[in-house]
Protein backbone atom coordinates (compact mmCIF):
# COMPACT_ATOMS: atom_id res chain seq x y z
CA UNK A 1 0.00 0.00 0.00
CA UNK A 2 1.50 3.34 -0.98
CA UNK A 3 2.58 5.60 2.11
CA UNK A 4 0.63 8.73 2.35
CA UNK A 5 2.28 11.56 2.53
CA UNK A 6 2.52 15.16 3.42
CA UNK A 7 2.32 16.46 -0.15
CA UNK A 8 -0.73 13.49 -0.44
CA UNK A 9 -2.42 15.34 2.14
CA UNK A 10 -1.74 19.07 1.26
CA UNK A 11 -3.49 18.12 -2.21
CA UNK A 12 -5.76 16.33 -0.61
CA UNK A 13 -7.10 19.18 1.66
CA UNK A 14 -6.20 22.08 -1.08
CA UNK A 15 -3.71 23.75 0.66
CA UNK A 16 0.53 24.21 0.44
CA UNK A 17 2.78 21.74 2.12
CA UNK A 18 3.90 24.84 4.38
CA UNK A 19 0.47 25.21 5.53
CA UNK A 20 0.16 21.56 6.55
CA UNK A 21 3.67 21.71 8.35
CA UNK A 22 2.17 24.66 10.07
CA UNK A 23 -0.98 22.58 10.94
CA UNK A 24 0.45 19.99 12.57
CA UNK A 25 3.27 21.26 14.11
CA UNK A 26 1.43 24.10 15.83
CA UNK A 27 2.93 26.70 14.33
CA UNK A 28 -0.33 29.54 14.35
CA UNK A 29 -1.18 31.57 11.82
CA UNK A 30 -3.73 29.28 9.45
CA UNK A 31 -7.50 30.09 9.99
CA UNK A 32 -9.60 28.31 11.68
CA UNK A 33 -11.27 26.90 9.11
CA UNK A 34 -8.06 25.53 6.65
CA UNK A 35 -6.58 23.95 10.22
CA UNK A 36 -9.77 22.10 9.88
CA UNK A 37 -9.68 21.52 6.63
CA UNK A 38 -6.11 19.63 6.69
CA UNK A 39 -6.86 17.78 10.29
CA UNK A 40 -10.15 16.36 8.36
CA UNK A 41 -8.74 15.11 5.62
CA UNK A 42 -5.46 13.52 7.67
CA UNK A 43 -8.16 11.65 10.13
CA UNK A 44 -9.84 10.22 6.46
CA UNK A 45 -6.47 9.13 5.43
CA UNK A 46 -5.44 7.80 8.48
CA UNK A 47 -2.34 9.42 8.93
CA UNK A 48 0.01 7.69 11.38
CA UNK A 49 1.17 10.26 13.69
CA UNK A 50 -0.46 11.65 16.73
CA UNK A 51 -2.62 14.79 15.25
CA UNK A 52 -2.87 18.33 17.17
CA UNK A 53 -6.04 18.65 19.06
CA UNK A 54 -9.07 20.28 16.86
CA UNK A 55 -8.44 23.92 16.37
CA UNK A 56 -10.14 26.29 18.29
CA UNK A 57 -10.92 29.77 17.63
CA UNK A 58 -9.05 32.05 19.87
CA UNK A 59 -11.16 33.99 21.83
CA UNK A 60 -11.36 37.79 20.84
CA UNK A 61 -11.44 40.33 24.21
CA UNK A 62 -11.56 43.74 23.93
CA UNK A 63 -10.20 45.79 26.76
CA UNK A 64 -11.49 49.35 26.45
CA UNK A 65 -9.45 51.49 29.05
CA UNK A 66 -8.96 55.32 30.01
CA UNK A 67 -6.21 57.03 27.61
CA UNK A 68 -5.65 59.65 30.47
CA UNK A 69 -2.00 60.38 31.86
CA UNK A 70 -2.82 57.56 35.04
CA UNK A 71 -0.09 55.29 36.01
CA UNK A 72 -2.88 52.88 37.12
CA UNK A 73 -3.85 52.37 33.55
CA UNK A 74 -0.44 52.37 31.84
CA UNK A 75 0.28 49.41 34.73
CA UNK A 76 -2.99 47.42 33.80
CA UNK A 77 -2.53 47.91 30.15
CA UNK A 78 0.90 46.02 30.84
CA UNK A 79 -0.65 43.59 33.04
CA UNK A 80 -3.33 42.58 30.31
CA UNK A 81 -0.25 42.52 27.73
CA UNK A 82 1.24 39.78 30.23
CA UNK A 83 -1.81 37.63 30.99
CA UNK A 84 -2.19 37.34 27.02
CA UNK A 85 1.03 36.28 26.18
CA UNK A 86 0.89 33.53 29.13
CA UNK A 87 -2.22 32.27 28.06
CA UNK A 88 -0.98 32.22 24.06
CA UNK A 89 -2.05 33.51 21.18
CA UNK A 90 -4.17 30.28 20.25
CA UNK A 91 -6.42 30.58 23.16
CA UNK A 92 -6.87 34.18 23.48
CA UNK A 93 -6.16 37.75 21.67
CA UNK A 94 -6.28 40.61 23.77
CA UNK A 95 -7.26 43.90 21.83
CA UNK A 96 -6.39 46.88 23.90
CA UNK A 97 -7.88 50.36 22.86
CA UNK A 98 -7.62 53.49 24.97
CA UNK A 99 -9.99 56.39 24.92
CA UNK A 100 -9.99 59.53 27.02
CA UNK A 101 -12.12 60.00 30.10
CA UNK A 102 -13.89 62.97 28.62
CA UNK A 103 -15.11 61.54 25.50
CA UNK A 104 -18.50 58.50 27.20
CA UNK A 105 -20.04 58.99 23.69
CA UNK A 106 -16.89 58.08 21.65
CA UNK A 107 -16.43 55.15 24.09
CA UNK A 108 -20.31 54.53 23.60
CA UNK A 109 -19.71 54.06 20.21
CA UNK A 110 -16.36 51.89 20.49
CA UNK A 111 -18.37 49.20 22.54
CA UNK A 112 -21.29 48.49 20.60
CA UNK A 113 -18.83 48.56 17.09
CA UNK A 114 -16.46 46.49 19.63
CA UNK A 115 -19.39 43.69 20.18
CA UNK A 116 -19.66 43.38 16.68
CA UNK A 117 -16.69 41.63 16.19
CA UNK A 118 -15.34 40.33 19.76
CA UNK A 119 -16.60 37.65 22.17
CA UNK A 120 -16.01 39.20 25.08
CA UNK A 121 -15.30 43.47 26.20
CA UNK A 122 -13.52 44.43 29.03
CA UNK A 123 -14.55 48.10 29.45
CA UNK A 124 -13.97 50.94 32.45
CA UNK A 125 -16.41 53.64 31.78
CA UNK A 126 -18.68 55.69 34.02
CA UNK A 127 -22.10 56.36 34.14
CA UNK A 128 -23.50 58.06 31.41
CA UNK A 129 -26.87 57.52 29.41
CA UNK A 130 -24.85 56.61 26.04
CA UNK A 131 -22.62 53.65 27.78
CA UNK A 132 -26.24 52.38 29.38
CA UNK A 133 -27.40 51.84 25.72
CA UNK A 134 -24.01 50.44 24.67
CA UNK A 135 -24.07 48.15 27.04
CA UNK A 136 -27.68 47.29 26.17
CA UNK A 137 -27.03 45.94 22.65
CA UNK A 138 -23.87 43.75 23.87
CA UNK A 139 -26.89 42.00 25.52
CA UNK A 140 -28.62 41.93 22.94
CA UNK A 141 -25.55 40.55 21.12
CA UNK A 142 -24.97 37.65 23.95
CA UNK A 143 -21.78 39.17 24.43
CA UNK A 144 -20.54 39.43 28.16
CA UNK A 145 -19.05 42.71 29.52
CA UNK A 146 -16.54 43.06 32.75
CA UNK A 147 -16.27 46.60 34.18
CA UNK A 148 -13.45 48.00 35.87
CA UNK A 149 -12.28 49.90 38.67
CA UNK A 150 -15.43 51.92 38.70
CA UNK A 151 -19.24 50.18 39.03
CA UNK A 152 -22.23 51.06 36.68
CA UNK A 153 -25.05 50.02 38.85
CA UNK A 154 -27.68 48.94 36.68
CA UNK A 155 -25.97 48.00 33.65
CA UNK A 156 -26.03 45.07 32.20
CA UNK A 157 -22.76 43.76 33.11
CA UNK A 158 -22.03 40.16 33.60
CA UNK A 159 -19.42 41.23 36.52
CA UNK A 160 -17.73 43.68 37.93
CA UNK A 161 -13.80 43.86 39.09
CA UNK A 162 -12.37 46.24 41.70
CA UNK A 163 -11.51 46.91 45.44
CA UNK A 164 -14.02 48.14 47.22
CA UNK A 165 -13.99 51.96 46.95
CA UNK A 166 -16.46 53.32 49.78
CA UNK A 167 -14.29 50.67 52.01
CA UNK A 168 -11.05 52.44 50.56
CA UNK A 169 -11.78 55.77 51.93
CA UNK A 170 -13.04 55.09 55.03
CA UNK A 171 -9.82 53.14 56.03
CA UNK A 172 -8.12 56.20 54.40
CA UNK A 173 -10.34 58.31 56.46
CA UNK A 174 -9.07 56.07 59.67
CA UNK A 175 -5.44 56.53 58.92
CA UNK A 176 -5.76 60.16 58.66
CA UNK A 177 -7.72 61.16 61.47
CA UNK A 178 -5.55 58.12 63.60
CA UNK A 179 -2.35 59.72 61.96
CA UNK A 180 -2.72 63.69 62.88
CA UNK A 181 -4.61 63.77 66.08
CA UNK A 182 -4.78 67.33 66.15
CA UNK A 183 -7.00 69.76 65.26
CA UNK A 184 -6.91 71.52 61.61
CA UNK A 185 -8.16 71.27 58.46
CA UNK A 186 -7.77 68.32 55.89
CA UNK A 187 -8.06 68.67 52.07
CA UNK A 188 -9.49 66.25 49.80
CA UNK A 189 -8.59 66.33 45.80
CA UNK A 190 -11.23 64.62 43.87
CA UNK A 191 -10.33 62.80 40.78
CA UNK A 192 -13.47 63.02 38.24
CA UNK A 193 -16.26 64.10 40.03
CA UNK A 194 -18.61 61.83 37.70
CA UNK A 195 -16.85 58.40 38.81
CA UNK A 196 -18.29 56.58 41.24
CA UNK A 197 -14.94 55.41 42.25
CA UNK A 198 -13.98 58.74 43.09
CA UNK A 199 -17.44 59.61 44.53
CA UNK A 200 -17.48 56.49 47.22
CA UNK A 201 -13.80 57.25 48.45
CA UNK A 202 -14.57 60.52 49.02
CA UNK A 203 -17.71 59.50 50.48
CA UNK A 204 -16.06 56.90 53.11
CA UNK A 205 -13.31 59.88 54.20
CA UNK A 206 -15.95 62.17 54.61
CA UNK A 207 -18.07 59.85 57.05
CA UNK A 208 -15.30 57.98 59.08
CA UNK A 209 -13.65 61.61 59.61
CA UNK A 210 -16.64 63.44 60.46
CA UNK A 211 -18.10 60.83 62.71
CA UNK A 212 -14.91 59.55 64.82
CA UNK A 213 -12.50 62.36 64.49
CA UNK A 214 -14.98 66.03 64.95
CA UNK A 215 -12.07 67.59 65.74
CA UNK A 216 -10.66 67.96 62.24
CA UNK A 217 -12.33 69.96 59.73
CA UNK A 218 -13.03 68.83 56.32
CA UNK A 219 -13.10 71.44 53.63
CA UNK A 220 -14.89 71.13 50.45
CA UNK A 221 -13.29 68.34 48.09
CA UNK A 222 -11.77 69.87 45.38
CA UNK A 223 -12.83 68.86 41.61
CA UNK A 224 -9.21 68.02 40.29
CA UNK A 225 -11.13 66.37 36.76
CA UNK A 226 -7.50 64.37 36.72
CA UNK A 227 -5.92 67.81 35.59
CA UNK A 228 -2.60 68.16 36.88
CA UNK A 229 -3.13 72.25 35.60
CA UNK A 230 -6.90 71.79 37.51
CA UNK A 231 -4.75 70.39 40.64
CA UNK A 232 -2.04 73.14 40.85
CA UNK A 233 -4.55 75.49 40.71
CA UNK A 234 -7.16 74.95 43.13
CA UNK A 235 -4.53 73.63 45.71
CA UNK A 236 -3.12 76.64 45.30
CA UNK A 237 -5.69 78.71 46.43
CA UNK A 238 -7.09 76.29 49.20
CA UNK A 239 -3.79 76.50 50.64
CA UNK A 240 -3.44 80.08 50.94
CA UNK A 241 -6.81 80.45 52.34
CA UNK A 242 -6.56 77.55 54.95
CA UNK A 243 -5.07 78.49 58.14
CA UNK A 244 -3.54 75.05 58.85
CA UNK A 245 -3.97 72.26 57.09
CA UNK A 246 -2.94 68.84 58.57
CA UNK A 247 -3.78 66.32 56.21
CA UNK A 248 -4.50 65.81 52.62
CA UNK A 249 -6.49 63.18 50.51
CA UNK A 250 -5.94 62.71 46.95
CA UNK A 251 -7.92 60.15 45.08
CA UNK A 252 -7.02 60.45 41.74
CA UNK A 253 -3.54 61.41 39.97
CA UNK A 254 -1.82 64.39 40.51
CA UNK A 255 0.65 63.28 43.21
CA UNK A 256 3.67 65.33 41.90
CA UNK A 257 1.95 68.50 41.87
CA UNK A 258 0.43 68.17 45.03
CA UNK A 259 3.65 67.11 46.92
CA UNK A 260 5.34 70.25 44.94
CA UNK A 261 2.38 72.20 46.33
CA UNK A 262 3.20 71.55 49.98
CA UNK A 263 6.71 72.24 49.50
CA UNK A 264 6.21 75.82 48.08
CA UNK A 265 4.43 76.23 51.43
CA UNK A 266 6.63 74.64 54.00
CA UNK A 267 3.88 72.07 54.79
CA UNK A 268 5.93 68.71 53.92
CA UNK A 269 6.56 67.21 57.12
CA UNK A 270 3.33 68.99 59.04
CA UNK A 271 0.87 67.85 56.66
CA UNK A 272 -0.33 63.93 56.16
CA UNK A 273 -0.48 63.23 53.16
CA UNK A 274 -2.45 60.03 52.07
CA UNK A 275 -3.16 59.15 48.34
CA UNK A 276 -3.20 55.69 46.02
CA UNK A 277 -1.24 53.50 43.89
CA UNK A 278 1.99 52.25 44.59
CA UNK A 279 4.40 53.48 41.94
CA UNK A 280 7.27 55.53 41.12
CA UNK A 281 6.06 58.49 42.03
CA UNK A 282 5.00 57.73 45.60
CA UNK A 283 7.90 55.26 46.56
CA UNK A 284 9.76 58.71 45.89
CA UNK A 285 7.72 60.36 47.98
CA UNK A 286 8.19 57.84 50.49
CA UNK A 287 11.92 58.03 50.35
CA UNK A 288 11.91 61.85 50.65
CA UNK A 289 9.18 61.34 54.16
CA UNK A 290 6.38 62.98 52.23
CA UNK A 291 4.10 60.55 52.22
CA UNK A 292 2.39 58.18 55.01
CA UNK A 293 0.09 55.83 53.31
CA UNK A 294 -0.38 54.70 49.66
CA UNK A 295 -3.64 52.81 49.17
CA UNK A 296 -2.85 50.17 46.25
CA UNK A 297 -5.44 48.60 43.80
CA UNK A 298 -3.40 45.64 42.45
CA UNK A 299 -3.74 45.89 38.94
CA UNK A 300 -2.12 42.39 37.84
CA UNK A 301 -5.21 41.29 40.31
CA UNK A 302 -7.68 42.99 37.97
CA UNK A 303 -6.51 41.50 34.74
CA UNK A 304 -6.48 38.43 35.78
CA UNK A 305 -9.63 38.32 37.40
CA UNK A 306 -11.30 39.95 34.55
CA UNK A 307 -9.48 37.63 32.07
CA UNK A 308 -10.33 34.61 34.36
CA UNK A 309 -13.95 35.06 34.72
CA UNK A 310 -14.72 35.98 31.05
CA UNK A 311 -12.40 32.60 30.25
CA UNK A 312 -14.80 30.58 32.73
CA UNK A 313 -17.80 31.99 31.13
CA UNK A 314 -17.20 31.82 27.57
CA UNK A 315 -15.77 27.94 27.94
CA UNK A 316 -17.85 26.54 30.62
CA UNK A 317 -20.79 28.82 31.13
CA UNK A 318 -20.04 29.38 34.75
CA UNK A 319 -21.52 32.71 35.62
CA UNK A 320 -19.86 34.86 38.23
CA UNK A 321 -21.19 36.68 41.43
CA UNK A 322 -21.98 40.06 40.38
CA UNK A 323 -19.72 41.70 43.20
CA UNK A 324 -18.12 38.78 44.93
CA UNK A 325 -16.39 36.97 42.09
CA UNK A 326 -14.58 40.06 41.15
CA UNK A 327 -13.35 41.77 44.05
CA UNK A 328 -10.02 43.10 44.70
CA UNK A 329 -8.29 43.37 47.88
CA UNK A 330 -6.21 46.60 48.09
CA UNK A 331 -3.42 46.86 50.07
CA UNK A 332 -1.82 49.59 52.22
CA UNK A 333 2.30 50.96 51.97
CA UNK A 334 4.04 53.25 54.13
CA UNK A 335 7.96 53.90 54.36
CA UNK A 336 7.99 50.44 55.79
CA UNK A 337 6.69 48.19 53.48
CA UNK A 338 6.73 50.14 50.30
CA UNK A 339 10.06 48.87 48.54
């Protein structure tokens, strides 16, 4: 009986001998549907050799993040970059696109074009009437959405991934008012008003401070929009109006100007200063005793969970807890523990 071979079998199935070499061996880049091709028409042949298993369509995830100047999302963008490349291409593909927190309606627009064409979106967006209705035709579509960071009550979601933010500011709220025991006034700097993220951490200072520490009084939390021009500015006037200030909580970016804000007024060492994210930035600021407590979200934690439970979903149909499955533990740094 005449051997069959690999040029039998690329004729066979319509295809090059390259192609069929790239088949079996593994080696990516054939479609879906010609990997099937050749692996059907080897099984009918009978070739001897141990085939690949049957090729699978990688699953296509789109990550939709913020495109402003955040070292949170530059870090997670990374992150995501790693999880793909440890999972493989032939498994899963990873589109990252980046829009700019001011633009909900351009985002809008990205995820319903976005669940078009992918079988899963990853998205961090915040509440507006235009991301409601996107959301609303991924439904629709059957495809499943993660959010991010910040929650969208309401929307239909299949989970959401984060720390818990209202539980973020209170324990920031606890530090600071454990931390200064003294009376004075504390500053809080806002990141965008319209995120709930930045609304609940705000909201947990405010009622942990005002309830256990009355001594210390809270002035109006300034709107910093995740301007650094926006931060410099209104710090700059709170500061000169404040008689003494004792403590300051930032929730958003801007850690560079704030620190060079304090400075300019001699208020380094007698003002706490209590922000997030471990990163270059604050481990400086740790090093230079300008800083007492970094609240970290963990972004490699929020890729993976949001990889992981979109995975779970789209292979086995397991669906997630809506809060529960995705939640992040943050953790705290000072000069002690930050390097």
């Amino acid at each position: 009986m005449k051997t069959f071979t690999l040029e039998m079998l690329a004729e066979q199935a319509g295809v090059s001998l390259a192609t069929v070499d790239r088949v079996l061996n593994e080696r990516g880049g054939v479609s879906t549907r010609t990997a099937q091709k050749v692996l059907e028409a080897a099984r009918e042949a009978g070739l001897k050799r141990i085939l690949p298993e049957e090729h699978r369509h990688a699953w296509q995830i789109e990550v939709l993040l913020s495109g402003d100047d955040a070292f949170f999302f530059r870090q997670l963008a990374s992150d995501f970059s790693a999880i793909a490349t440890a999972l493989g291409y032939r498994r899963v593909v990873l589109h990252r696109t980046f829009v700019p927190e001011s633009c909900p309606d351009r985002l809008a627009v990205l995820i319903e074009e976005r669940s078009k064409t992918r079988d899963a979106l990853i998205i961090f967006a915040h509440e507006h009437p235009a991301v409601y209705q996107a959301l609303q035709c991924c439904r629709q579509r059957g495809v499943p959405v993660v959010t991010l960071v910040t929650d969208l009550p309401g929307a239909h979601r299949l989970c959401h991934v984060g720390i818990d933010q209202l539980q973020a500011g209170r324990t920031a709220g606890l530090m600071m008012g454990s931390l200064i025991r003294q009376q004075g006034d504390v500053i809080m700097v806002s990141g965008r008003s319209e995120y709930r993220a930045h609304q609940q951490r705000i909201q947990g200072f405010r009622d942990v401070l005002e309830k256990r520490f009355p001594e210390v009084t809270l002035r109006e939390a300034l709107a910093g929009q995740e301007s650094r021009i926006t931060i410099s500015r209104l710090l700059e006037k709170e500061l000169v109006q404040s008689a003494k200030v004792v403590g300051l909580y930032n929730t958003g970016l801007g850690n560079t100007e704030i620190s060079e804000a304090l400075a300019r007024h001699r208020l380094t060492q007698a003002c706490t200063l209590i922000t997030h994210e471990l990163y270059s930035t604050t481990k400086a600021l740790f090093s230079r005793n300008a800083l007492a407590l970094t609240l970290d979200q963990n972004t490699a934690r929020h890729a993976q969970l949001s990889v992981n439970i979109l995975l779970s979903y789209l292979e086995h149909g397991e669906i997630p807890e809506e809060y529960n499955s995705g939640k992040v533990t943050f953790m705290l740094y000072t000069q002690e523990n930050f390097y």
